[in-house]
C-alpha atoms as a PDB file:
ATOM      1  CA  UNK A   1     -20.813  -5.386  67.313  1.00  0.00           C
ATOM      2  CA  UNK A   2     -19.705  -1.506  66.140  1.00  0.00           C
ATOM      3  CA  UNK A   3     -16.868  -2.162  68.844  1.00  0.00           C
ATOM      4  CA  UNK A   4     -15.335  -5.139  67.469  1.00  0.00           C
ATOM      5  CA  UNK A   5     -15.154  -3.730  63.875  1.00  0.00           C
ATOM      6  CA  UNK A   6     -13.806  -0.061  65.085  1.00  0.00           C
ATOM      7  CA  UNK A   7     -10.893  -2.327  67.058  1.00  0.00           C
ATOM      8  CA  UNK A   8     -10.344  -4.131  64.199  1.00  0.00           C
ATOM      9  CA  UNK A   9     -10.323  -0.703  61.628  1.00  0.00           C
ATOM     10  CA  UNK A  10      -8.050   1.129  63.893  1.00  0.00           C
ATOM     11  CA  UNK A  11      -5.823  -2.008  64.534  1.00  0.00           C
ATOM     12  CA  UNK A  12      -5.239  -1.938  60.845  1.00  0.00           C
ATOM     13  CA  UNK A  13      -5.188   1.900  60.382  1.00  0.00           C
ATOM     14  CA  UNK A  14      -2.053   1.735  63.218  1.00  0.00           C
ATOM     15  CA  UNK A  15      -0.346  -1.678  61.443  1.00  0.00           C
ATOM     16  CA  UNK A  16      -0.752  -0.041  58.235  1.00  0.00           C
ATOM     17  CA  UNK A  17       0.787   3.291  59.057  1.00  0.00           C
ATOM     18  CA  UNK A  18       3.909   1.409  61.279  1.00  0.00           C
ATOM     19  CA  UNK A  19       4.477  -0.468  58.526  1.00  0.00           C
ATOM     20  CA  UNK A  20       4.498   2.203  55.956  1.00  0.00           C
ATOM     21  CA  UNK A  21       7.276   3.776  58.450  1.00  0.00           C
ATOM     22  CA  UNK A  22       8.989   1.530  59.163  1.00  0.00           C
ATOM     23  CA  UNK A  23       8.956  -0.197  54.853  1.00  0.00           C
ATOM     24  CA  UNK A  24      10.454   3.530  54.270  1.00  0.00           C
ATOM     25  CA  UNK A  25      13.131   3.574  57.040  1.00  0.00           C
ATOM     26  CA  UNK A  26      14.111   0.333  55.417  1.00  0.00           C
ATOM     27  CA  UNK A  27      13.945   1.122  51.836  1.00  0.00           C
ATOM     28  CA  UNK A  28      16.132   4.242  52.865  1.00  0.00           C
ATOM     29  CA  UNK A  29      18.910   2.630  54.951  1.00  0.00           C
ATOM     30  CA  UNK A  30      19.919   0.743  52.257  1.00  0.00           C
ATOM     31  CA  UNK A  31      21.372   3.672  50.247  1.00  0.00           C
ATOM     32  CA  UNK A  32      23.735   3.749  53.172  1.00  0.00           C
ATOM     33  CA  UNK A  33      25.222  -0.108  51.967  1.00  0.00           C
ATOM     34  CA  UNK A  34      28.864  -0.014  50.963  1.00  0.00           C
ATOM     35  CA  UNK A  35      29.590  -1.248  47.610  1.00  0.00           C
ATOM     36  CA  UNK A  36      32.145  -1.455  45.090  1.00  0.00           C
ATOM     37  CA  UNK A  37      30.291  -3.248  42.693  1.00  0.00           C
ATOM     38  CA  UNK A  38      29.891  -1.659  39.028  1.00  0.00           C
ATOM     39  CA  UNK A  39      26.588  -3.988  38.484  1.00  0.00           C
ATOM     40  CA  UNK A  40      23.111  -2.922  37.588  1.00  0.00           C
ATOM     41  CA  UNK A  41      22.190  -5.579  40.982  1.00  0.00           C
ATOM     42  CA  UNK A  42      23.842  -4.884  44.010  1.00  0.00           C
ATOM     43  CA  UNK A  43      23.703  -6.113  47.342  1.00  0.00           C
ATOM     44  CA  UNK A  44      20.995  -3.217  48.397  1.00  0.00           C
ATOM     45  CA  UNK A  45      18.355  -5.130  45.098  1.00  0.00           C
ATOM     46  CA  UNK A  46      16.678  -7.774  47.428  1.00  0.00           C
ATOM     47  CA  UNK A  47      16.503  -5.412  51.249  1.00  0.00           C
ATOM     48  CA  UNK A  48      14.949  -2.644  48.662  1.00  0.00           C
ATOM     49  CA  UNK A  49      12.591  -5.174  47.405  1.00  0.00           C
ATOM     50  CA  UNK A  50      11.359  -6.689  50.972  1.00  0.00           C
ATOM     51  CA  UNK A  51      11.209  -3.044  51.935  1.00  0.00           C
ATOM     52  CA  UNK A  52       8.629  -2.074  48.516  1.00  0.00           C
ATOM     53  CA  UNK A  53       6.956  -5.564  49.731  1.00  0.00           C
ATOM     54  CA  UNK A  54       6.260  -4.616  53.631  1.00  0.00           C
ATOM     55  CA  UNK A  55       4.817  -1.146  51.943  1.00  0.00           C
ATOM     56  CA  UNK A  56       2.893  -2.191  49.929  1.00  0.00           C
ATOM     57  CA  UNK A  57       1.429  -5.176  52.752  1.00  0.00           C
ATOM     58  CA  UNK A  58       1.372  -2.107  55.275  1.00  0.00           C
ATOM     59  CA  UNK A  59      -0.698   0.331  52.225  1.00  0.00           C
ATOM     60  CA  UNK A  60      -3.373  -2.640  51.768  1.00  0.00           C
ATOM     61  CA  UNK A  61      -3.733  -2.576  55.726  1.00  0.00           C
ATOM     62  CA  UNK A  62      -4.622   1.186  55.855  1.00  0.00           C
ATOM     63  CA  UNK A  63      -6.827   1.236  52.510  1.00  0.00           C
ATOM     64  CA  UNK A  64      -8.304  -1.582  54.827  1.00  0.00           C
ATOM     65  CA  UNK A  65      -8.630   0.189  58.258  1.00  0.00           C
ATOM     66  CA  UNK A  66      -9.686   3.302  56.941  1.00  0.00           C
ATOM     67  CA  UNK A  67     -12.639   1.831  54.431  1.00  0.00           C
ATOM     68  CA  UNK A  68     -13.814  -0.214  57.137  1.00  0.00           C
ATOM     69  CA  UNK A  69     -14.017   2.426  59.749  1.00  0.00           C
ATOM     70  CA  UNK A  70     -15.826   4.881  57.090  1.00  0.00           C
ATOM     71  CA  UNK A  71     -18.628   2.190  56.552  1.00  0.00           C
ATOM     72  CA  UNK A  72     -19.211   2.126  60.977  1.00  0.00           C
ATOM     73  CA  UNK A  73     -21.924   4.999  61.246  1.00  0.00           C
ATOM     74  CA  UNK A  74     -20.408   8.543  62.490  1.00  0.00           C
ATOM     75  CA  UNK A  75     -22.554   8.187  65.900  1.00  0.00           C
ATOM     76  CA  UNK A  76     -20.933   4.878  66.679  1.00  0.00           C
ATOM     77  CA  UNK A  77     -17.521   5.915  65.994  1.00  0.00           C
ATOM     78  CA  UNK A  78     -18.108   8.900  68.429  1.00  0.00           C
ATOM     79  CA  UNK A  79     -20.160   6.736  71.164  1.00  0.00           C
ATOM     80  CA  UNK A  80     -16.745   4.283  70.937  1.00  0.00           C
ATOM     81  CA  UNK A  81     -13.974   6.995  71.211  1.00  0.00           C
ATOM     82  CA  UNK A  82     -16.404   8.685  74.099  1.00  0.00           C
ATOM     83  CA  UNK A  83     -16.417   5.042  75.836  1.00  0.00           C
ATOM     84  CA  UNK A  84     -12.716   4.356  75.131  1.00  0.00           C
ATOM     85  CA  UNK A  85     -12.067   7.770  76.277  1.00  0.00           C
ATOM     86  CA  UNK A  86     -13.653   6.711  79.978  1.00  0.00           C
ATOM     87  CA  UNK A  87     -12.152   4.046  79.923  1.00  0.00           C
ATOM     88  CA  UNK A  88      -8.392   5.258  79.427  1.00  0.00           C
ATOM     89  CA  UNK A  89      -9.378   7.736  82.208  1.00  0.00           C
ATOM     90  CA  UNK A  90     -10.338   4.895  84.412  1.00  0.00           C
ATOM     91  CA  UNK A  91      -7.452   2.890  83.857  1.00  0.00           C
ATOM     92  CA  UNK A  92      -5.144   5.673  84.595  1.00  0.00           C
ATOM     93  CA  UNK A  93      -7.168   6.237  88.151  1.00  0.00           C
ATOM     94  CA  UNK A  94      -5.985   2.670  88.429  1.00  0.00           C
ATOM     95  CA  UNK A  95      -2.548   3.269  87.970  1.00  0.00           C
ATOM     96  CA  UNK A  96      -2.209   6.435  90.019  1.00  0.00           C
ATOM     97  CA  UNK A  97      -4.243   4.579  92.948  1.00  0.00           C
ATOM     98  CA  UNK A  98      -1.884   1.302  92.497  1.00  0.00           C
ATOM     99  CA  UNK A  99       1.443   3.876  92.725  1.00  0.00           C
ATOM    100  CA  UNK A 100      -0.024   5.618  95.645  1.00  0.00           C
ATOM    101  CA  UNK A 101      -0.706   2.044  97.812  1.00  0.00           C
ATOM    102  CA  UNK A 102       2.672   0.692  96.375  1.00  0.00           C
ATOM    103  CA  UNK A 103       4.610   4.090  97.465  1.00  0.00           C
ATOM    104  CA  UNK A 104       2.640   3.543 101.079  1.00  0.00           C
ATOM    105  CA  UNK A 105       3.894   0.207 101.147  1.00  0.00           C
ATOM    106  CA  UNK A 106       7.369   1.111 100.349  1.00  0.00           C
ATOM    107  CA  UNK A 107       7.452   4.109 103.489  1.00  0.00           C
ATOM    108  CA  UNK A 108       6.270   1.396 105.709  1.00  0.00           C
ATOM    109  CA  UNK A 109       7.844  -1.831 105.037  1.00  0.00           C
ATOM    110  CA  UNK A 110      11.003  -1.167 107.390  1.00  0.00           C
ATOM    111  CA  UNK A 111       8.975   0.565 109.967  1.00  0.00           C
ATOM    112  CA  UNK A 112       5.700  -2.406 110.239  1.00  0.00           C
ATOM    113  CA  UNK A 113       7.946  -5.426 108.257  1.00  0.00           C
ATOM    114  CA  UNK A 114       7.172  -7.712 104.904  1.00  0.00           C
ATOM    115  CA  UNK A 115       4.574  -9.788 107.195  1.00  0.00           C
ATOM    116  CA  UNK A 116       2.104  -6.858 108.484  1.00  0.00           C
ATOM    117  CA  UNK A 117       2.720  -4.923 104.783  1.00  0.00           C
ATOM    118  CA  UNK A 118       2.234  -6.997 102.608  1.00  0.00           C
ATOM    119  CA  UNK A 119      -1.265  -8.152 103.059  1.00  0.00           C
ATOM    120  CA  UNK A 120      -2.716  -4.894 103.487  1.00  0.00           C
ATOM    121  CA  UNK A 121      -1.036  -3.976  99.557  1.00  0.00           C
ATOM    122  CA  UNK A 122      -1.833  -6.945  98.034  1.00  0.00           C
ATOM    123  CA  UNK A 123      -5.891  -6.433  99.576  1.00  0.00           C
ATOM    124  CA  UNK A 124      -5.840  -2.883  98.219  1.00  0.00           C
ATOM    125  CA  UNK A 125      -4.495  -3.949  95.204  1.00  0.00           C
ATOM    126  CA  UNK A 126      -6.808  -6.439  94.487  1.00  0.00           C
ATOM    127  CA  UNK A 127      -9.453  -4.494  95.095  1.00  0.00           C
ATOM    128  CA  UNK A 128      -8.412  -1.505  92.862  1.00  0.00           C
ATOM    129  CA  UNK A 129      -7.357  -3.358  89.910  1.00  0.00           C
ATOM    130  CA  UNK A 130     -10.411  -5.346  89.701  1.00  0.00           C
ATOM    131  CA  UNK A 131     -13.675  -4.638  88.632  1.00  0.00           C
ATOM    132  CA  UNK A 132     -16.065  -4.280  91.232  1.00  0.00           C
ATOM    133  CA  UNK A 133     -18.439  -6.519  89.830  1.00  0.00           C
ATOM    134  CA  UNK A 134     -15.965  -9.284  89.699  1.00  0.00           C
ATOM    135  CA  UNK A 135     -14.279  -9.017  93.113  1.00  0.00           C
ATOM    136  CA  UNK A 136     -14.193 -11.884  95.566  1.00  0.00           C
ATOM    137  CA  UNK A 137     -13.334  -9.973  98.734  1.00  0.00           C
ATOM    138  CA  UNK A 138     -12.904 -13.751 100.146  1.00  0.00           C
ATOM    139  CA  UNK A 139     -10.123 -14.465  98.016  1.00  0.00           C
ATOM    140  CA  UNK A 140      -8.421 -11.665  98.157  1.00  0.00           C
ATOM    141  CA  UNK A 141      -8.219 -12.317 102.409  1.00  0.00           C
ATOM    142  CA  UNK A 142      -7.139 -15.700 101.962  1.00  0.00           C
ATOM    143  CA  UNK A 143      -4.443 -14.848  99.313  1.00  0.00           C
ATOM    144  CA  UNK A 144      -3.503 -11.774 100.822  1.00  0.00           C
ATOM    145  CA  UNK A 145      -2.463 -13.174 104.188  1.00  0.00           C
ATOM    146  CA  UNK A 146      -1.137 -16.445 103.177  1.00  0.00           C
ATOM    147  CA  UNK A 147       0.786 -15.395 100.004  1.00  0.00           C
ATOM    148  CA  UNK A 148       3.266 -13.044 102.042  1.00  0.00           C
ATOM    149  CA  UNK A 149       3.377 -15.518 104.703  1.00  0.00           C
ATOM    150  CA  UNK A 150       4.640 -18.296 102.736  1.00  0.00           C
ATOM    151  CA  UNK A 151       6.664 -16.152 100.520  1.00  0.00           C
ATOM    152  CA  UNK A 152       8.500 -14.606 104.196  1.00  0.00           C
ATOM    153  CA  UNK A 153       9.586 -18.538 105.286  1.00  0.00           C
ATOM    154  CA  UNK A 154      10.417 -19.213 101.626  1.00  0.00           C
ATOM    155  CA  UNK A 155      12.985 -16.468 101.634  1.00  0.00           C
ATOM    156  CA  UNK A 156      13.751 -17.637 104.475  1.00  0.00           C
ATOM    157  CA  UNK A 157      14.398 -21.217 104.629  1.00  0.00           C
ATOM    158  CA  UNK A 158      15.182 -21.330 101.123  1.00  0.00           C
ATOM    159  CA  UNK A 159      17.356 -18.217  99.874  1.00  0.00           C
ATOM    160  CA  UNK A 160      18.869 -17.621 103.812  1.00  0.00           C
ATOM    161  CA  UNK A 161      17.508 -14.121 102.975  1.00  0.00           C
ATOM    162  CA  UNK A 162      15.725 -12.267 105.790  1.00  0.00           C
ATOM    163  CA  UNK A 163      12.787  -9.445 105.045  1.00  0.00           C
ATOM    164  CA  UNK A 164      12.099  -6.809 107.017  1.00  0.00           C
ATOM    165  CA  UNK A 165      10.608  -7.850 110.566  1.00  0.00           C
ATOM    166  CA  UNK A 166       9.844  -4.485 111.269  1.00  0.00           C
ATOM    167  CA  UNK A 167       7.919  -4.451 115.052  1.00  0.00           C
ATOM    168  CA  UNK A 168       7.354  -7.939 114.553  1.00  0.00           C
ATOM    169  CA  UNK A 169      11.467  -8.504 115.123  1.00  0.00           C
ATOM    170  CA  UNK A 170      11.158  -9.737 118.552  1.00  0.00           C
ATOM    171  CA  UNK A 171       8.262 -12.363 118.401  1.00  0.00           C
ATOM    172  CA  UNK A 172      10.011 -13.414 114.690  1.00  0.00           C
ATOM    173  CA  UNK A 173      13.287 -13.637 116.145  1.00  0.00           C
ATOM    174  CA  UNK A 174      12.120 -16.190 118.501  1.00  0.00           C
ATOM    175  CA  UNK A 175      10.524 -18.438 116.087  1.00  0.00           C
ATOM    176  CA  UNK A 176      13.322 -17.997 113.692  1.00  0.00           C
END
């Protein structure tokens, strides 16, 4: 419950404090409006007051975030940046391991071809950006081998565009 009201505090804390940047950036660019006109309104009166408007939204948002994330007790506040902190590490594993397979993949592809690649990075990809609780090691097979497949002949047959054979050039070449 303490997670869904520190997303929603610090969702408002970060609206309310892009706002309030970007309401001044606003407000100030307008001084830079050319005018000639003598009048006490000129053509800067209505951006300078949408720009006093989005402030004063963006203010309310931050009075908002920050009361409501002062009334979440100071141990769940630090249990959920501990937790977020995890999982930011986690997710970046995710990303390095994702680069790594896709940077394999990449050295390969000319020398082993789309058809033999492709199924073994899709597989580890699967597998890596899914939670291990979740995965369906099935699934991933099935789509890992046909996906590539079909997506080879569509290139193919539809877009006369040929993807690396790789050692599979002479058997390919045959049936192509």
């Amino acid at each position: 419950m303490d997670y869904k009201k520190i997303k929603e505090a610090k969702s408002n804390i970060g609206v309310g404090i892009c706002g309030l940047l970007f309401a001044i950036g606003y407000y100030l660019e307008t001084f830079h409006f050319k005018t000639n006109s003598k009048n006490l309104i000129s053509v800067a009166a209505f951006p300078r007051i949408i720009g006093v408007m989005v402030a004063l939204c963006a203010t309310v948002m931050l009075i908002r975030g920050i009361s409501a994330m002062r009334k979440i007790p100071k141990d769940a506040r630090i249990a959920e940046s501990m937790r977020a902190k995890n999982q930011k590490e986690s997710g970046l594993l995710q990303v390095v391991e994702a680069i790594i397979v896709l940077l394999g993949a990449a050295s390969v592809l000319k020398t082993f071809g789309f058809i033999l690649t492709m199924p073994i990075t899709m597989f580890l990809l699967f597998i890596i950006l899914e939670k291990k609780e979740s995965r369906n090691y099935k699934l991933y097979i099935i789509l890992s081998i046909v996906a590539p497949t079909v997506l080879y002949f569509v290139f193919y047959y539809c877009f006369s565009s040929l993807l690396p054979m790789g050692i599979l050039k002479p058997f390919l070449s045959k049936i192509l």
